[in-house]
C-alpha atoms as a PDB file:
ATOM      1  CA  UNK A   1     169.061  82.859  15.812  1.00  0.00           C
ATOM      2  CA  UNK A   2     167.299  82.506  12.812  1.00  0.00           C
ATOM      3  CA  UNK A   3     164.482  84.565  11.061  1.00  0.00           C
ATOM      4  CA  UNK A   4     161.725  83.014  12.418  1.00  0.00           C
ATOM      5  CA  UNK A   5     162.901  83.586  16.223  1.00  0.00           C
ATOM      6  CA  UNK A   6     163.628  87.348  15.246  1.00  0.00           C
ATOM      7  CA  UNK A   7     160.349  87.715  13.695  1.00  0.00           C
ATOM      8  CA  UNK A   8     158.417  85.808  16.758  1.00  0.00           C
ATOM      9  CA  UNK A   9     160.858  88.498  19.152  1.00  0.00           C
ATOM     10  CA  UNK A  10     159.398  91.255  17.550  1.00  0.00           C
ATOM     11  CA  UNK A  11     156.271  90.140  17.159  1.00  0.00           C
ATOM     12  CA  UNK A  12     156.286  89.502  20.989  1.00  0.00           C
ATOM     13  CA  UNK A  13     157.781  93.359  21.458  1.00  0.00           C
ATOM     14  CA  UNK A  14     155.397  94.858  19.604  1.00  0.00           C
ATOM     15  CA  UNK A  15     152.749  92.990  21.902  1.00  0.00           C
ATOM     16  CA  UNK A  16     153.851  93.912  25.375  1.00  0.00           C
ATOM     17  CA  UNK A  17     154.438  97.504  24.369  1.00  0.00           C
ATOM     18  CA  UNK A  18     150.645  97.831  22.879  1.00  0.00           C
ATOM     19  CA  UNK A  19     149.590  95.903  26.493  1.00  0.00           C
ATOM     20  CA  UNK A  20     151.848  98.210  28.637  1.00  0.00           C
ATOM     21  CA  UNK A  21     150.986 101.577  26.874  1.00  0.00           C
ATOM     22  CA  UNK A  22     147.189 100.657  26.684  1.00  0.00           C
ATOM     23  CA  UNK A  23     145.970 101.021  30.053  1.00  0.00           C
ATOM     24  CA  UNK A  24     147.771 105.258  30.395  1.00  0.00           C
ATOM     25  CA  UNK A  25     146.348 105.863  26.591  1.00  0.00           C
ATOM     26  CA  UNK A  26     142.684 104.618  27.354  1.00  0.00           C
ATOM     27  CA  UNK A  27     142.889 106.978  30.520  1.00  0.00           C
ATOM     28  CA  UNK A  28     143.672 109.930  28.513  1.00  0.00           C
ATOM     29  CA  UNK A  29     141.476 108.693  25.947  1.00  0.00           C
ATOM     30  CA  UNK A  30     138.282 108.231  28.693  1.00  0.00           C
ATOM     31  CA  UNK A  31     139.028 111.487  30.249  1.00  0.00           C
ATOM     32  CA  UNK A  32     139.468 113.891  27.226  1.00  0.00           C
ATOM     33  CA  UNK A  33     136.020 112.613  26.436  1.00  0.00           C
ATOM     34  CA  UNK A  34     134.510 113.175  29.607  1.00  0.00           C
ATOM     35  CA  UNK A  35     136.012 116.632  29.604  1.00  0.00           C
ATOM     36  CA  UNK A  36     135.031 117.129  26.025  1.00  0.00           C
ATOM     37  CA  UNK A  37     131.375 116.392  26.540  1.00  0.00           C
ATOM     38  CA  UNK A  38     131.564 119.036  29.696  1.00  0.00           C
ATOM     39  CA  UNK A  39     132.805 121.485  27.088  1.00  0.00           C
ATOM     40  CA  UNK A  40     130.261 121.144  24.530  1.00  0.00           C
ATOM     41  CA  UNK A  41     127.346 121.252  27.196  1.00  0.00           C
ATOM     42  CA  UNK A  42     128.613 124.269  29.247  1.00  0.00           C
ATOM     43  CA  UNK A  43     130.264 126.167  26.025  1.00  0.00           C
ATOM     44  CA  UNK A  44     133.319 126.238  27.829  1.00  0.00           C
ATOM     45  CA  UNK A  45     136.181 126.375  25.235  1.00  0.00           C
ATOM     46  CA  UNK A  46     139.210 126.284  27.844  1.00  0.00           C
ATOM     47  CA  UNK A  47     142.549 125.075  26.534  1.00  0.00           C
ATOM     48  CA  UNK A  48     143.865 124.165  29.943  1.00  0.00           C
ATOM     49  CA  UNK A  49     140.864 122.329  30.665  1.00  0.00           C
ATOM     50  CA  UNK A  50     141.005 119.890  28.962  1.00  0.00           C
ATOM     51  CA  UNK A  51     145.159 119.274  29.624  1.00  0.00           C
ATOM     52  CA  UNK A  52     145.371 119.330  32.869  1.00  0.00           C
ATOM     53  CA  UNK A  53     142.681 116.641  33.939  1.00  0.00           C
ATOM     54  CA  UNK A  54     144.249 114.504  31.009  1.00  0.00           C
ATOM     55  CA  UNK A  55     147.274 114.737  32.547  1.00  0.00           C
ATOM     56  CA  UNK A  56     146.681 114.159  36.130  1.00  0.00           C
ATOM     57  CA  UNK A  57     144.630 111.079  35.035  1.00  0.00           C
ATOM     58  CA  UNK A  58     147.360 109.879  32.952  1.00  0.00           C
ATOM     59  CA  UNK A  59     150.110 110.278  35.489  1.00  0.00           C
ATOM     60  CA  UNK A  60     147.490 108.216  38.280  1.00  0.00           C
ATOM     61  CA  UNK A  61     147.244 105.317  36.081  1.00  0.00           C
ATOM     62  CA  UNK A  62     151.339 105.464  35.398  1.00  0.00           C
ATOM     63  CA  UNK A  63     151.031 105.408  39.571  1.00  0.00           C
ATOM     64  CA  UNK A  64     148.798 102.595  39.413  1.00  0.00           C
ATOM     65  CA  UNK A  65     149.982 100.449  37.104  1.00  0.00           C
ATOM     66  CA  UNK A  66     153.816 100.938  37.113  1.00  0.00           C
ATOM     67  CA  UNK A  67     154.180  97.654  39.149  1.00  0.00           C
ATOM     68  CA  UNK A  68     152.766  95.626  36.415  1.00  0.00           C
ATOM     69  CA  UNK A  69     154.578  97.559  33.985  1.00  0.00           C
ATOM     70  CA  UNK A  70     157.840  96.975  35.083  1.00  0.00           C
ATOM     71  CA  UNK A  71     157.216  93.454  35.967  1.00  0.00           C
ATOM     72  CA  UNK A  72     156.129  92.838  32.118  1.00  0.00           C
ATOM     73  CA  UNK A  73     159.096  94.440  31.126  1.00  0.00           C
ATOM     74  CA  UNK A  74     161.630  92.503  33.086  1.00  0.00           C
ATOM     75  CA  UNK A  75     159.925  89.261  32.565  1.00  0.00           C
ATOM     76  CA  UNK A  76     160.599  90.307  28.849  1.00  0.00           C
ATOM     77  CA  UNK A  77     164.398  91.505  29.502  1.00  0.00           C
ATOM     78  CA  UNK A  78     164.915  87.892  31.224  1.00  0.00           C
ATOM     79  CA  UNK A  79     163.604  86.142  28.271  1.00  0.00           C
ATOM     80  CA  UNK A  80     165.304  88.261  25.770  1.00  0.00           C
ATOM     81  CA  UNK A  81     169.006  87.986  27.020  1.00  0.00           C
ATOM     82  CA  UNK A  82     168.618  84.671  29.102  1.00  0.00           C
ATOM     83  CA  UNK A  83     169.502  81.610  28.396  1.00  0.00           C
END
């Protein structure tokens, strides 16, 4: 293996684990806004609040997209270490 392969590997790593982490992150993301915005217009300042939705959201879309995560990652695995 030269440089070039190593480089395009990580490159490739670096790809799938911004595609696999960016569906659970934009959840949390869309959520803690929502619940933000509820904040601000009913002056509720609530710690747990605002964890607990993020977290059950977050945890749903590990539910929901877990197949396609692991499939992604084992495609990868066979590429890596095949032949």
């Amino acid at each position: 293996m030269n440089a070039l392969e190593a480089i395009d590997l990580v490159k490739q790593a670096v790809m799938l684990m911004l595609a696999v982490s960016a569906p659970i992150l934009l959840t949390g993301l869309i959520v803690g806004l929502i619940v933000s915005i509820l904040q601000a217009l009913t002056q509720v300042q609530e710690l747990t609040l605002s964890f607990v939705p993020k977290i059950i959201a977050m945890l749903l879309a590990i539910v929901i997209t877990g197949p396609w995560v692991l499939e992604k990652l084992v495609d990868f695995g066979r590429r890596m270490f095949g032949p």
